[in-house]
C-alpha atoms as a PDB file:
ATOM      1  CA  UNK A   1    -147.627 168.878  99.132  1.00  0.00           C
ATOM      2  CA  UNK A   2    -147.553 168.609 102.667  1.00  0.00           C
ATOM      3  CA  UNK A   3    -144.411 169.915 104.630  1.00  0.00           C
ATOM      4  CA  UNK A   4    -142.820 167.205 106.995  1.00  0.00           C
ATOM      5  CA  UNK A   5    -141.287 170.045 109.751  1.00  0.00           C
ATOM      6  CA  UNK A   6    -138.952 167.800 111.386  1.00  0.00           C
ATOM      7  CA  UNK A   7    -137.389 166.665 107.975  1.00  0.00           C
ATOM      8  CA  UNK A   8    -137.067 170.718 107.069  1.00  0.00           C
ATOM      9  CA  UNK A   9    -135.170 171.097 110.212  1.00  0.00           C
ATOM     10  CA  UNK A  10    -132.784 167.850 109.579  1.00  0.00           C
ATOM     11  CA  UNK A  11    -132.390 169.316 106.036  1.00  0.00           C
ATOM     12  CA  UNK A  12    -131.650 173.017 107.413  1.00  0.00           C
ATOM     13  CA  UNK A  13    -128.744 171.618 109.889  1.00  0.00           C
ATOM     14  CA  UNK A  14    -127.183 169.279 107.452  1.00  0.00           C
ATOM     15  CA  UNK A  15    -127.063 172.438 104.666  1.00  0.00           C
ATOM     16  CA  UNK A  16    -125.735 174.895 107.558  1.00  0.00           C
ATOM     17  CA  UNK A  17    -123.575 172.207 108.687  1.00  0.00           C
ATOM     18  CA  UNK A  18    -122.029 171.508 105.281  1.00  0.00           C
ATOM     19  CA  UNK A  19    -121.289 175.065 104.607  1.00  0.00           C
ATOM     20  CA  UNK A  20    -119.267 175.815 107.896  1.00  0.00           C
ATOM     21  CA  UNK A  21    -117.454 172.528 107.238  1.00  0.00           C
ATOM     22  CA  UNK A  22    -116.483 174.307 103.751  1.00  0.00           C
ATOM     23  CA  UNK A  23    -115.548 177.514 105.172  1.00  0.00           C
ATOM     24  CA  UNK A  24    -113.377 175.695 107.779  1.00  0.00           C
ATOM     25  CA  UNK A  25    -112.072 173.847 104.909  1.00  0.00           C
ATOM     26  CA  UNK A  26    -111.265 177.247 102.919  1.00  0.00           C
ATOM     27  CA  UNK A  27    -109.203 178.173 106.503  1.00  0.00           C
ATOM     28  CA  UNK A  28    -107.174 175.536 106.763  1.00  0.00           C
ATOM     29  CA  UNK A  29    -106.494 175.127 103.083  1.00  0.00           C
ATOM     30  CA  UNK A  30    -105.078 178.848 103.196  1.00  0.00           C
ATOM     31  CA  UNK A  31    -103.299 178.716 106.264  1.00  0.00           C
ATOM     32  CA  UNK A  32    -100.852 175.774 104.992  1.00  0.00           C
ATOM     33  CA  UNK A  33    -101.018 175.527 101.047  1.00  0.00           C
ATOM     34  CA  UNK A  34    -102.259 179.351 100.431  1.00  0.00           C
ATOM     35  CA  UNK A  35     -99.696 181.900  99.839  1.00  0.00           C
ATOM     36  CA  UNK A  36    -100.097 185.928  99.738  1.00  0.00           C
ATOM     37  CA  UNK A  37     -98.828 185.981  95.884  1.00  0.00           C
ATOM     38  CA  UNK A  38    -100.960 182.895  94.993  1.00  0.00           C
ATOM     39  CA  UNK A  39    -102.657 183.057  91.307  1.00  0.00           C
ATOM     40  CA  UNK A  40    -106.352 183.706  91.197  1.00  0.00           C
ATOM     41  CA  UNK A  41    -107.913 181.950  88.758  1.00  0.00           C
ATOM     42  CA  UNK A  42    -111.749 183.602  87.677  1.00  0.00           C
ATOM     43  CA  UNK A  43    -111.214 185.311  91.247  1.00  0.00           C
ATOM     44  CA  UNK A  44    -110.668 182.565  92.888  1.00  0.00           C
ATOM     45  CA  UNK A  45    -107.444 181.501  94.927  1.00  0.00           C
ATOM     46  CA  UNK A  46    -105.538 178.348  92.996  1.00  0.00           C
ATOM     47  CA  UNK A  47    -105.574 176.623  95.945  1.00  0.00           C
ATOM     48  CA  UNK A  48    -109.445 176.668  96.199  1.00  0.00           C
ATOM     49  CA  UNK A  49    -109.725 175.047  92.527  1.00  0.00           C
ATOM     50  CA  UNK A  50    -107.349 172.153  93.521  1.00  0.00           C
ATOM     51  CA  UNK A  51    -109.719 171.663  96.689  1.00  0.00           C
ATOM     52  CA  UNK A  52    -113.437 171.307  94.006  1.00  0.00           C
ATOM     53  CA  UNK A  53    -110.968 168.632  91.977  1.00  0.00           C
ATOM     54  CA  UNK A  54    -110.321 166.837  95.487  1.00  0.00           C
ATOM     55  CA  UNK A  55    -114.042 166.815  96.148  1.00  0.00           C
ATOM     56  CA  UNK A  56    -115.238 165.650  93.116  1.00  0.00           C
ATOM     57  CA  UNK A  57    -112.865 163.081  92.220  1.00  0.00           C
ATOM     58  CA  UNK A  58    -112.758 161.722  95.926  1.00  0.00           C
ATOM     59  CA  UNK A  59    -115.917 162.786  97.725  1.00  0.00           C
ATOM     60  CA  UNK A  60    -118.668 162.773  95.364  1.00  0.00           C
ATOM     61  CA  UNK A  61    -118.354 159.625  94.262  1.00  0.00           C
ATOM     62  CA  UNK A  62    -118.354 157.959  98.232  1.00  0.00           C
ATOM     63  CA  UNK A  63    -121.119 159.952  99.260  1.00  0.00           C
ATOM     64  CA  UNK A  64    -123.459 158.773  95.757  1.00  0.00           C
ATOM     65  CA  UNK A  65    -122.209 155.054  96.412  1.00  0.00           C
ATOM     66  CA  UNK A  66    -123.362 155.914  99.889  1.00  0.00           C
ATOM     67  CA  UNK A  67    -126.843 157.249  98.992  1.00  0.00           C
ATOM     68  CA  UNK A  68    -127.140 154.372  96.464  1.00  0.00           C
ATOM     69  CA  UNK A  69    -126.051 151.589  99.442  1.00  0.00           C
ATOM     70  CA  UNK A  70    -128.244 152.904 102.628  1.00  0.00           C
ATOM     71  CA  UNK A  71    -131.043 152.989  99.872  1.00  0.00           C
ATOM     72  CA  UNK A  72    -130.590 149.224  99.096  1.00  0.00           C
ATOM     73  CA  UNK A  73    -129.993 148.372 102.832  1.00  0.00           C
ATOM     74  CA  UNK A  74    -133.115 149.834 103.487  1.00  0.00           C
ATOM     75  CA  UNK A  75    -135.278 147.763 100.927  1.00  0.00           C
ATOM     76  CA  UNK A  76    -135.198 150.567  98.395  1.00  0.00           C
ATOM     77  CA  UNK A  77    -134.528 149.081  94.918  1.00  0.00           C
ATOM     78  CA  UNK A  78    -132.219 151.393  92.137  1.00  0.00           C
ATOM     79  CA  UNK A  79    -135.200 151.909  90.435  1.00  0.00           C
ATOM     80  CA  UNK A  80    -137.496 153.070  93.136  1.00  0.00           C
ATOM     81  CA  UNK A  81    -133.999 155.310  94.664  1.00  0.00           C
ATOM     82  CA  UNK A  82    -134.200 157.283  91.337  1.00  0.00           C
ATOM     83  CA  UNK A  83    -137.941 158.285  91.626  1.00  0.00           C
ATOM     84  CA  UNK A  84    -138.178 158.668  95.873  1.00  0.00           C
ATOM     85  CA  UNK A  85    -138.305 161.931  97.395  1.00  0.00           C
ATOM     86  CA  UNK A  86    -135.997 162.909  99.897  1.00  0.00           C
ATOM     87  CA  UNK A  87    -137.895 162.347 103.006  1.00  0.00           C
ATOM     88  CA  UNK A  88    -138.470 159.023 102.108  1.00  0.00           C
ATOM     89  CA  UNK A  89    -134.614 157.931 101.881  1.00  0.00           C
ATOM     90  CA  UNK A  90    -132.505 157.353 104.553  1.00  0.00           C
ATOM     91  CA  UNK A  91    -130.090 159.774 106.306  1.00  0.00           C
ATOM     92  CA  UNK A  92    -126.549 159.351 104.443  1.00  0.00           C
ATOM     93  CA  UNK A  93    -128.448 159.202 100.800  1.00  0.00           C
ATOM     94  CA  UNK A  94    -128.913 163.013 101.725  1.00  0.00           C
ATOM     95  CA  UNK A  95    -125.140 163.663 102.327  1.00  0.00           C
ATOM     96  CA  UNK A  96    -123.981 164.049  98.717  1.00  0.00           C
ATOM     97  CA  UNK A  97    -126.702 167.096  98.598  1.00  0.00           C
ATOM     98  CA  UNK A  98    -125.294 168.380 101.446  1.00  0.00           C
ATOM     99  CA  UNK A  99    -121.955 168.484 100.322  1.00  0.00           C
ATOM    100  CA  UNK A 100    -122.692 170.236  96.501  1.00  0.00           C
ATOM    101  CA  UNK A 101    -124.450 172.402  98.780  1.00  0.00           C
ATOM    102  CA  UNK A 102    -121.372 173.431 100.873  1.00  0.00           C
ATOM    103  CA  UNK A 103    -118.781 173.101  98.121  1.00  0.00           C
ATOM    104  CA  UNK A 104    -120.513 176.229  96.465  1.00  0.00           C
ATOM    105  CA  UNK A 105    -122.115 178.058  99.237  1.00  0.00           C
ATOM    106  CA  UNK A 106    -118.160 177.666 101.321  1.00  0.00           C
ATOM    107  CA  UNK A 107    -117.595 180.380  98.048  1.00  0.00           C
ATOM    108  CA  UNK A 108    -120.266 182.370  98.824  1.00  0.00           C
ATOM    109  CA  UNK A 109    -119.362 184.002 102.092  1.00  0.00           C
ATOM    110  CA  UNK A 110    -118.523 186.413 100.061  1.00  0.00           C
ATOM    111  CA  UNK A 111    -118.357 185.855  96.780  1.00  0.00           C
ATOM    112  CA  UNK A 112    -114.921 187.298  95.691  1.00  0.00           C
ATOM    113  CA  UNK A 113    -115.675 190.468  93.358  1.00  0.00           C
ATOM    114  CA  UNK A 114    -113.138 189.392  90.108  1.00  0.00           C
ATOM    115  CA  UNK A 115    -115.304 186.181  90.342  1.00  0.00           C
ATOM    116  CA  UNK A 116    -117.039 186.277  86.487  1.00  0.00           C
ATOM    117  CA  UNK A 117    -120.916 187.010  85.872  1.00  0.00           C
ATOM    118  CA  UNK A 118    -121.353 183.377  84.725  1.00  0.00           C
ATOM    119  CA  UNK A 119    -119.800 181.512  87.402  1.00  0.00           C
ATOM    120  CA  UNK A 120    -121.788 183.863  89.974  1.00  0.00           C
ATOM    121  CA  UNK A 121    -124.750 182.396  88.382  1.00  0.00           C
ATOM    122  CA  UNK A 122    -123.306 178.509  88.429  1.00  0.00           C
ATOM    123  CA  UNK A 123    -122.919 178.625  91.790  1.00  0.00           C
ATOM    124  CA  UNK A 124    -126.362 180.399  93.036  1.00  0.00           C
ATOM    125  CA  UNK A 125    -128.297 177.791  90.152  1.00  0.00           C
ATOM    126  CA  UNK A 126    -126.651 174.850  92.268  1.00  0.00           C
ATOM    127  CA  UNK A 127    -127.746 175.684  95.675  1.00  0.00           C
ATOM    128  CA  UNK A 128    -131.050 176.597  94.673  1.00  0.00           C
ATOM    129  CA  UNK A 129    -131.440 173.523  93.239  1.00  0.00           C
ATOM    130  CA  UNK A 130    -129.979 171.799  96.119  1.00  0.00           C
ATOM    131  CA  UNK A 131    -132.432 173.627  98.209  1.00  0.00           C
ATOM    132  CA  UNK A 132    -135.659 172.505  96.219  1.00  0.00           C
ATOM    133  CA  UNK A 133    -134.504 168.924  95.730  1.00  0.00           C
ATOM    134  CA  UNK A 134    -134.254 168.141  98.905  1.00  0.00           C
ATOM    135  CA  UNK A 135    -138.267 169.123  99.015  1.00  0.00           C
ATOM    136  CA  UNK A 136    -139.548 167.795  95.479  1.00  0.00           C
ATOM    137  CA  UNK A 137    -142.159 165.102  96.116  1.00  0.00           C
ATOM    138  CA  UNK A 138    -140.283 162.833  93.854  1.00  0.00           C
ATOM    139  CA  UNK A 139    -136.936 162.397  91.510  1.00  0.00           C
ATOM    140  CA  UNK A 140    -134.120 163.087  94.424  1.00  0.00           C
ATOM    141  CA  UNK A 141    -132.233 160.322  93.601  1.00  0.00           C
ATOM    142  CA  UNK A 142    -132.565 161.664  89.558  1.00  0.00           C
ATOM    143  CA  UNK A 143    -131.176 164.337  90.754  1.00  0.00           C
ATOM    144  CA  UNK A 144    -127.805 163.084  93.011  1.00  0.00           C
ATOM    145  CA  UNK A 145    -127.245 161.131  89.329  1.00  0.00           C
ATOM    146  CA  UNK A 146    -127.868 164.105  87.118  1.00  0.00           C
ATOM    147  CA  UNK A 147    -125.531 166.538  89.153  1.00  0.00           C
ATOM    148  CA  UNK A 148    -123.174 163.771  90.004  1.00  0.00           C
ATOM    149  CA  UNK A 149    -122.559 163.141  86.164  1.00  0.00           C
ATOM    150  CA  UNK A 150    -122.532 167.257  85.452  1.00  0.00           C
ATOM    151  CA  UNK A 151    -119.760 167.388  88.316  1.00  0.00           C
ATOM    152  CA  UNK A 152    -117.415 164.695  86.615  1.00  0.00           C
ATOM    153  CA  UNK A 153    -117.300 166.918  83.290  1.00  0.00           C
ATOM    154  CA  UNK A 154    -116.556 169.961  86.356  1.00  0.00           C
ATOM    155  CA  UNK A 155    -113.769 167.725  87.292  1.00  0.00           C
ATOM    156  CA  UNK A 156    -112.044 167.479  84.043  1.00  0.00           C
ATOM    157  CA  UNK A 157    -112.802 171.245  83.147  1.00  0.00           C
ATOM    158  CA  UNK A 158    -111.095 172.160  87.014  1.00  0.00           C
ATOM    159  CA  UNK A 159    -108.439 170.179  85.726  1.00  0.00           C
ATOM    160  CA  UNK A 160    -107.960 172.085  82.497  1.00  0.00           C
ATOM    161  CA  UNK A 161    -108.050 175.249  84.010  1.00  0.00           C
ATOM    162  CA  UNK A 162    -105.186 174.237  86.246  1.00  0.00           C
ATOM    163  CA  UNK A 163    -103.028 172.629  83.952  1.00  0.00           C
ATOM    164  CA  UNK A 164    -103.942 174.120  80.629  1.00  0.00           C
ATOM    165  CA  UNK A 165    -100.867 172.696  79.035  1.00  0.00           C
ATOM    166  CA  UNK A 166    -101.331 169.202  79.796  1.00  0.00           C
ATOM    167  CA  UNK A 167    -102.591 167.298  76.340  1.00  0.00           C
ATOM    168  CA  UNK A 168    -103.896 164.345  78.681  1.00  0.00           C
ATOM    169  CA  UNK A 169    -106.260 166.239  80.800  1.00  0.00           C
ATOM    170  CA  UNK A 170    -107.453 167.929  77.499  1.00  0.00           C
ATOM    171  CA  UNK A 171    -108.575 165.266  75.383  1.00  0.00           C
ATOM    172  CA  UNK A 172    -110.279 163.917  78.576  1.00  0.00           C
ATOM    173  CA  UNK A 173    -112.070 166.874  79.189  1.00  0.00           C
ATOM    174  CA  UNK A 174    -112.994 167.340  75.389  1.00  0.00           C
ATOM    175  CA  UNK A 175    -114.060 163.729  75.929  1.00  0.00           C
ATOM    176  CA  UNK A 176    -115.902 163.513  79.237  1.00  0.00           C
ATOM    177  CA  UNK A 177    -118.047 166.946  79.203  1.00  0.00           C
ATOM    178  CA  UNK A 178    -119.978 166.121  76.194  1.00  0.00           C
ATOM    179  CA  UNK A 179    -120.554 162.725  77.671  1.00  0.00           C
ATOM    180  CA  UNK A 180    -121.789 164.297  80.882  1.00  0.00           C
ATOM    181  CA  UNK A 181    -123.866 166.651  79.107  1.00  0.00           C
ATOM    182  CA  UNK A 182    -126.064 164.389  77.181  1.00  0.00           C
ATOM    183  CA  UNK A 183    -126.609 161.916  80.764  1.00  0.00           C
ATOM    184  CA  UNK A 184    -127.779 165.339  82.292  1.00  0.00           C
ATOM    185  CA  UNK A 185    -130.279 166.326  79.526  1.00  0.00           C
ATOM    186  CA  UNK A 186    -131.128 162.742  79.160  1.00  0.00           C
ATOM    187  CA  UNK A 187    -131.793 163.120  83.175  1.00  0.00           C
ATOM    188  CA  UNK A 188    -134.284 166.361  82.248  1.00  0.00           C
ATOM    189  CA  UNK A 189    -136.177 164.364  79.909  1.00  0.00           C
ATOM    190  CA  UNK A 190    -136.846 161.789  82.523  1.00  0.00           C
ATOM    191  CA  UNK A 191    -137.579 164.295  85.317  1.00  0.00           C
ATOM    192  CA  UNK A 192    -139.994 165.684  82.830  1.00  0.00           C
ATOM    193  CA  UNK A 193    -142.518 162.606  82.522  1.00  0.00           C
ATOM    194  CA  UNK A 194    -142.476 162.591  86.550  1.00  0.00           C
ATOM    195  CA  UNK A 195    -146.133 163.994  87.001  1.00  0.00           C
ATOM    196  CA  UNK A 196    -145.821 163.447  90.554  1.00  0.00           C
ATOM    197  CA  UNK A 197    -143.254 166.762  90.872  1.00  0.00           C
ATOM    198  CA  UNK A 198    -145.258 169.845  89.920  1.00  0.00           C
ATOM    199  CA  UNK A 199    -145.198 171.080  86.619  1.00  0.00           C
ATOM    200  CA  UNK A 200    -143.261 174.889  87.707  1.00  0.00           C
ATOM    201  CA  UNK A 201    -140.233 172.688  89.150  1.00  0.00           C
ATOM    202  CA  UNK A 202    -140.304 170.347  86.488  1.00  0.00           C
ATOM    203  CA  UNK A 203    -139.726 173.348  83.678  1.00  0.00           C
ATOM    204  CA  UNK A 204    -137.317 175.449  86.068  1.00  0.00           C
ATOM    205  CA  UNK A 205    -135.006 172.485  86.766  1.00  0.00           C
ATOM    206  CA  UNK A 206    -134.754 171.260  83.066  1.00  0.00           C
ATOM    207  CA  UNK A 207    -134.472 174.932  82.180  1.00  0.00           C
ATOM    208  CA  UNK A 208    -132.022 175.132  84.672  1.00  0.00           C
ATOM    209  CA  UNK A 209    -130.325 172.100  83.072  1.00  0.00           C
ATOM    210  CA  UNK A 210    -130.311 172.936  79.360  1.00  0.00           C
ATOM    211  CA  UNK A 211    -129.111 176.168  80.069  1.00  0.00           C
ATOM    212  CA  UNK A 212    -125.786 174.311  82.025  1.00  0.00           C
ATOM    213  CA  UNK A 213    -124.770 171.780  79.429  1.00  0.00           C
ATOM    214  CA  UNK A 214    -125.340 174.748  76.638  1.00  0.00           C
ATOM    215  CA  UNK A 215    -123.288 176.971  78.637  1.00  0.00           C
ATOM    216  CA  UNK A 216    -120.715 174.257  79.247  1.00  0.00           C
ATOM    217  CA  UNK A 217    -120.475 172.513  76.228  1.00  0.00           C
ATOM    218  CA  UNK A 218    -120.367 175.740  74.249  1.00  0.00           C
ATOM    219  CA  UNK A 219    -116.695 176.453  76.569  1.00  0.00           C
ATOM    220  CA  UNK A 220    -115.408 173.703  75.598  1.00  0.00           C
ATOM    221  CA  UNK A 221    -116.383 174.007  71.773  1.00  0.00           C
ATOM    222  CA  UNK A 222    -114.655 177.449  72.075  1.00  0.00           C
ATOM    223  CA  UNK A 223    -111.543 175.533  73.816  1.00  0.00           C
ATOM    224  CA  UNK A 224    -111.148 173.269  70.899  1.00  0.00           C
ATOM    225  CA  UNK A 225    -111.249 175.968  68.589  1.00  0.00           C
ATOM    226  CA  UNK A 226    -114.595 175.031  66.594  1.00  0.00           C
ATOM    227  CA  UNK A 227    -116.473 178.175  67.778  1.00  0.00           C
ATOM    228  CA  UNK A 228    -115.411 181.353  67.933  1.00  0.00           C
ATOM    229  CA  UNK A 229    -112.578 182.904  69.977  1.00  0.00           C
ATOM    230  CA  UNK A 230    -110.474 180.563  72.036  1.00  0.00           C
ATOM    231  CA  UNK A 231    -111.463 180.432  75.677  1.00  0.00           C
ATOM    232  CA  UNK A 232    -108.785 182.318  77.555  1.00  0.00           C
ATOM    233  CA  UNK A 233    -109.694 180.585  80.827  1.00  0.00           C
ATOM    234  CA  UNK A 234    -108.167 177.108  79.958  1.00  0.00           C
ATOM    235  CA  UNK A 235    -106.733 178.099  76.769  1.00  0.00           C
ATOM    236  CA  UNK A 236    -103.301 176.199  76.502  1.00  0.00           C
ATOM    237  CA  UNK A 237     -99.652 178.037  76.371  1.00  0.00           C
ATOM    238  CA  UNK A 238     -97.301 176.648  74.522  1.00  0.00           C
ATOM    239  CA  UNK A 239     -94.892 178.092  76.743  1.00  0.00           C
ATOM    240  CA  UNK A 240     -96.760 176.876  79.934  1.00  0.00           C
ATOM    241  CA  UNK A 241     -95.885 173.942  82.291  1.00  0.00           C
ATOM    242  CA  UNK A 242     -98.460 172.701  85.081  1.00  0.00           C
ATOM    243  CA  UNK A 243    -100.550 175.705  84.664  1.00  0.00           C
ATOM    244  CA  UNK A 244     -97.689 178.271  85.599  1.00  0.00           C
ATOM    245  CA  UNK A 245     -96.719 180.195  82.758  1.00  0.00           C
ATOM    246  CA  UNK A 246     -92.830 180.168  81.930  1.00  0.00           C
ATOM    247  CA  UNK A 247     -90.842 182.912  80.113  1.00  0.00           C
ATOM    248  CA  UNK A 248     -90.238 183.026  76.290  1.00  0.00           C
ATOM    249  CA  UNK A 249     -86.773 182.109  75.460  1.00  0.00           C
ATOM    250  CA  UNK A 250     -87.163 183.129  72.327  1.00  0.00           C
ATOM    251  CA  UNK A 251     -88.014 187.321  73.663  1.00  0.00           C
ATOM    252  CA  UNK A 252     -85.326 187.781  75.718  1.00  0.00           C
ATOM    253  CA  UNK A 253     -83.162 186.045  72.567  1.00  0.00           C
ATOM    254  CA  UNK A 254     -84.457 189.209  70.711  1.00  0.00           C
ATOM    255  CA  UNK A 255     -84.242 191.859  73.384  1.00  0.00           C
ATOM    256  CA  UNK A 256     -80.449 190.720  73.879  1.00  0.00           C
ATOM    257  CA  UNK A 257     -79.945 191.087  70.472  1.00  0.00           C
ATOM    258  CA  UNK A 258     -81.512 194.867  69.722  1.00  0.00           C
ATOM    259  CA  UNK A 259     -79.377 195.567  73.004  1.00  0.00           C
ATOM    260  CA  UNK A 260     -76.495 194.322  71.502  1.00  0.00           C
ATOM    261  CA  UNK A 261     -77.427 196.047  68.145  1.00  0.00           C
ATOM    262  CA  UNK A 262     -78.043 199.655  69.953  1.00  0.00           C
ATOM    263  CA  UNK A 263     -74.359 199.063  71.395  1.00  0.00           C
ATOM    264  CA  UNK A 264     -72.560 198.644  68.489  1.00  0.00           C
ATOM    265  CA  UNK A 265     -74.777 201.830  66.971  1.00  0.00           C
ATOM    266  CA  UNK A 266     -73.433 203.874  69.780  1.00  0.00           C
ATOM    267  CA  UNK A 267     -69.479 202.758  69.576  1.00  0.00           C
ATOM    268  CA  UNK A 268     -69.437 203.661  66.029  1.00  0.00           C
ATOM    269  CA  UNK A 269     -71.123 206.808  65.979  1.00  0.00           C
ATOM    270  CA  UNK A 270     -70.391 208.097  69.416  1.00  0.00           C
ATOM    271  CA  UNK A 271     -68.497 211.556  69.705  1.00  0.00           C
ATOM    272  CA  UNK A 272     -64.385 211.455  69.648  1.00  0.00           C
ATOM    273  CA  UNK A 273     -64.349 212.892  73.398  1.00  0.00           C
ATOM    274  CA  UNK A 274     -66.466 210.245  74.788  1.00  0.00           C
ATOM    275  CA  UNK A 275     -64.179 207.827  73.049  1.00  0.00           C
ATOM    276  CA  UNK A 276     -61.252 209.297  74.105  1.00  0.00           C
ATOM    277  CA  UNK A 277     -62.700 209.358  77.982  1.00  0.00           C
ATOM    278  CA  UNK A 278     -63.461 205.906  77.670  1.00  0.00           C
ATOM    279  CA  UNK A 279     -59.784 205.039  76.155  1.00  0.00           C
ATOM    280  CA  UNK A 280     -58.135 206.683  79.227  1.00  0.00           C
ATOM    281  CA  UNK A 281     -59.949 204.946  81.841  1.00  0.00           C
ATOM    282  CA  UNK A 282     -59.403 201.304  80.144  1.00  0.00           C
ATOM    283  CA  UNK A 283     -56.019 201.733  79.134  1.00  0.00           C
ATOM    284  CA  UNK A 284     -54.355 204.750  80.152  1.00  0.00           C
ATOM    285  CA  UNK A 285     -51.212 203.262  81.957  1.00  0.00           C
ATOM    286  CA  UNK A 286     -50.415 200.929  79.151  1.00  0.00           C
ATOM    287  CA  UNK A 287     -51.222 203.745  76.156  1.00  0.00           C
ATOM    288  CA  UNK A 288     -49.371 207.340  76.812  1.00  0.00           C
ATOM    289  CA  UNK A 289     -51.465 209.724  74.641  1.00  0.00           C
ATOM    290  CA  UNK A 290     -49.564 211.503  71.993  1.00  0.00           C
ATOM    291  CA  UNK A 291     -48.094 215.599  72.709  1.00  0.00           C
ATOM    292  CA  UNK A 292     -47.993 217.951  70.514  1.00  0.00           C
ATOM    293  CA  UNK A 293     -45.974 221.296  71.606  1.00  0.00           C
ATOM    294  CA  UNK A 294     -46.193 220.829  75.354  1.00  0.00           C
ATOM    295  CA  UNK A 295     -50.068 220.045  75.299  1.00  0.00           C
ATOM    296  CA  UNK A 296     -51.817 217.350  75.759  1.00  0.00           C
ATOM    297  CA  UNK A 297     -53.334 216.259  72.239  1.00  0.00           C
ATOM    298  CA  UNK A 298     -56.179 213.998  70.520  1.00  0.00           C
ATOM    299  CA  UNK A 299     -54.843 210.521  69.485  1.00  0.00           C
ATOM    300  CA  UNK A 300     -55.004 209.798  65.926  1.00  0.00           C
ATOM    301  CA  UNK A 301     -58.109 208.384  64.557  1.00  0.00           C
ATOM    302  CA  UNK A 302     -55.821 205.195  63.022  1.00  0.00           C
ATOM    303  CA  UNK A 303     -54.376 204.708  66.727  1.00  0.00           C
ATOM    304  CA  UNK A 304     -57.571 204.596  68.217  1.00  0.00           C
ATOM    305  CA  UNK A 305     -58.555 202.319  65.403  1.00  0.00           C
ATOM    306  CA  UNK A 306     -55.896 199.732  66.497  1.00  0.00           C
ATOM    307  CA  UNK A 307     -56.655 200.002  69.629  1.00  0.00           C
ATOM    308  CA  UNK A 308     -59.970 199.802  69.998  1.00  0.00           C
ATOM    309  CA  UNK A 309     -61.714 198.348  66.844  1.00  0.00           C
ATOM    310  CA  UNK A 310     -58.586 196.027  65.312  1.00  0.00           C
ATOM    311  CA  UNK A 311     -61.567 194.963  62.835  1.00  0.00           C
ATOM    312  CA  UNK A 312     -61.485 198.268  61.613  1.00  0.00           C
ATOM    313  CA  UNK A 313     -59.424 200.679  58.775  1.00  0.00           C
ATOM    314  CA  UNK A 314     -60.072 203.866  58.736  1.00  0.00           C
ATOM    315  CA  UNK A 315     -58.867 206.291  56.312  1.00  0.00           C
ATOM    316  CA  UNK A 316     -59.514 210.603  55.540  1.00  0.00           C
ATOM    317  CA  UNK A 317     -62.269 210.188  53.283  1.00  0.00           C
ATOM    318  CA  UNK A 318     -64.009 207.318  55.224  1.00  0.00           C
ATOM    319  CA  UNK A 319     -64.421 204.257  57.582  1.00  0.00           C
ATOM    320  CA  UNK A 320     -64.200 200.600  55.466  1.00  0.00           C
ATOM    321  CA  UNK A 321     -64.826 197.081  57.299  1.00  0.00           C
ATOM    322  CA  UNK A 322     -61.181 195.669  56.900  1.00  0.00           C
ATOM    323  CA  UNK A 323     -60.885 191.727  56.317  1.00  0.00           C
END
């Protein structure tokens, strides 16, 4: 396979191009939606997941119908579009590339250190493969389909993760990513019989994509609670709105209450003295205390019982709840 230099170098701008576009894109998102207390989600700023939604639900699908139209205008059937190499398709059918290229490598520069193992990998198994489509000898438009139909179950599982108590967004992503799975593998198979790409990038790229739509689809089992643990990352909260978690009523109903509780402990058990220092703050001008030979004395536990606890009779040999 013969390398065509000037279509390296075209292919080596637009990549470079579409990954300072993304990191100019990070910049301006955080200077007017970002915020310093703003929740990372998977290491990731929330802001920066609600930008990968935008692009796949708006951009992707433009730049495909884009790749699919300049093929067609230039004579290139659907058919032949799916088989072609790269070189041999016109300019804008190579800008969806570029862009899956830059939406992961704009998270690369660095890639934040609380960002998991697994999504590491995703996004280093993406522009790898971005990389080597671009040079296959055939099946670049297979593979602007195959990722294109992988990134629409992405959308749907961005979604979740941001809203993980919406029930909407969760039957459609328990509905869309095993739909996108099986177009992806069905992709593989097809990529397979292409004996014009060479055998090494036919197994790593349908390696590549088994290993994705396992991965994936095995989430979103674990989501729906048929395997294993619950995935924390989009697990719902019953006490969650729009992805932002609110506080349980129903805890600070039971702190207040063992507050309460420890209060009433401490009234009825607490020392005479306290209670008598607490009596002559709250109602010392209305309630004279008692004198006994020219000295200040103790008032009597059934005054203090009328005063304070009306509730209350007390009596030598004990206290009893009155009526």
């Amino acid at each position: 396979m013969a390398l065509n230099f000037g279509f390296a170098r075209s292919a080596t701008i637009g990549l470079v191009a579409a990954t300072v576009i993304g990191l100019a894109v990070n910049q301006l998102l955080h200077a007017f939606l970002g915020q310093s207390d703003e929740e990372e989600l998977d290491g990731f700023p929330r802001s920066r997941w609600i930008l990968s939604a935008a692009i796949q639900a708006l951009v992707f699908p433009l730049l495909v119908w884009l790749s699919v139209i300049g093929a067609s205008g230039a004579g290139i059937a659907c058919s032949r579009w799916l088989t072609a190499s790269a070189s041999e398709l016109p300019g804008k059918s190579l800008w969806y590339v570029f862009s899956l290229f830059g939406s992961q490598s704009r998270d690369m520069c660095p890639m934040p250190a609380a960002t998991s193992f697994l999504m590491k990998v995703h996004h280093w198994v993406v522009t790898i493969a971005c990389v080597l489509s671009l040079f296959a000898p055939k099946g670049f438009g297979l593979f602007i389909a195959g990722t294109f139909v992988l990134e629409l179950g992405s959308l749907f599982y961005n979604m979740r993760v941001l809203y993980p108590g919406n029930k909407v967004i969760n039957v459609m992503y328990q509905t869309f990513m095993p739909l996108s799975n099986l177009a992806a593998l069905a992709g593989g198979v097809l990529l397979l019989s292409m004996k014009e790409v060479p055998l090494w990038m036919r197994v790593l790229y349908f390696t590549a994509d088994v290993g994705v739509c396992i991965g994936r689809q095995r989430h979103a089992f674990k989501d729906a609670g048929l395997l294993g643990k619950k995935a924390a990352a989009s697990q719902p909260d019953p006490a969650a709105q729009d992805g932002v978690t609110m506080k349980s009523v129903g805890t600070k109903r039971r702190g207040f209450q063992r507050s309460r509780s420890a209060l009433v402990a401490a009234s009825l058990f607490m020392p005479l003295p306290l209670l008598q220092m607490s009596q002559r703050t709250s109602r010392m001008p209305q309630t004279p205390l008692a004198v006994r030979s020219g000295h200040l004395g103790q008032p009597t536990l059934g005054s203090f019982k009328a005063r304070t606890f009306p509730g209350l009779q007390l009596r030598p040999r004990g206290l009893r709840l009155g009526h």
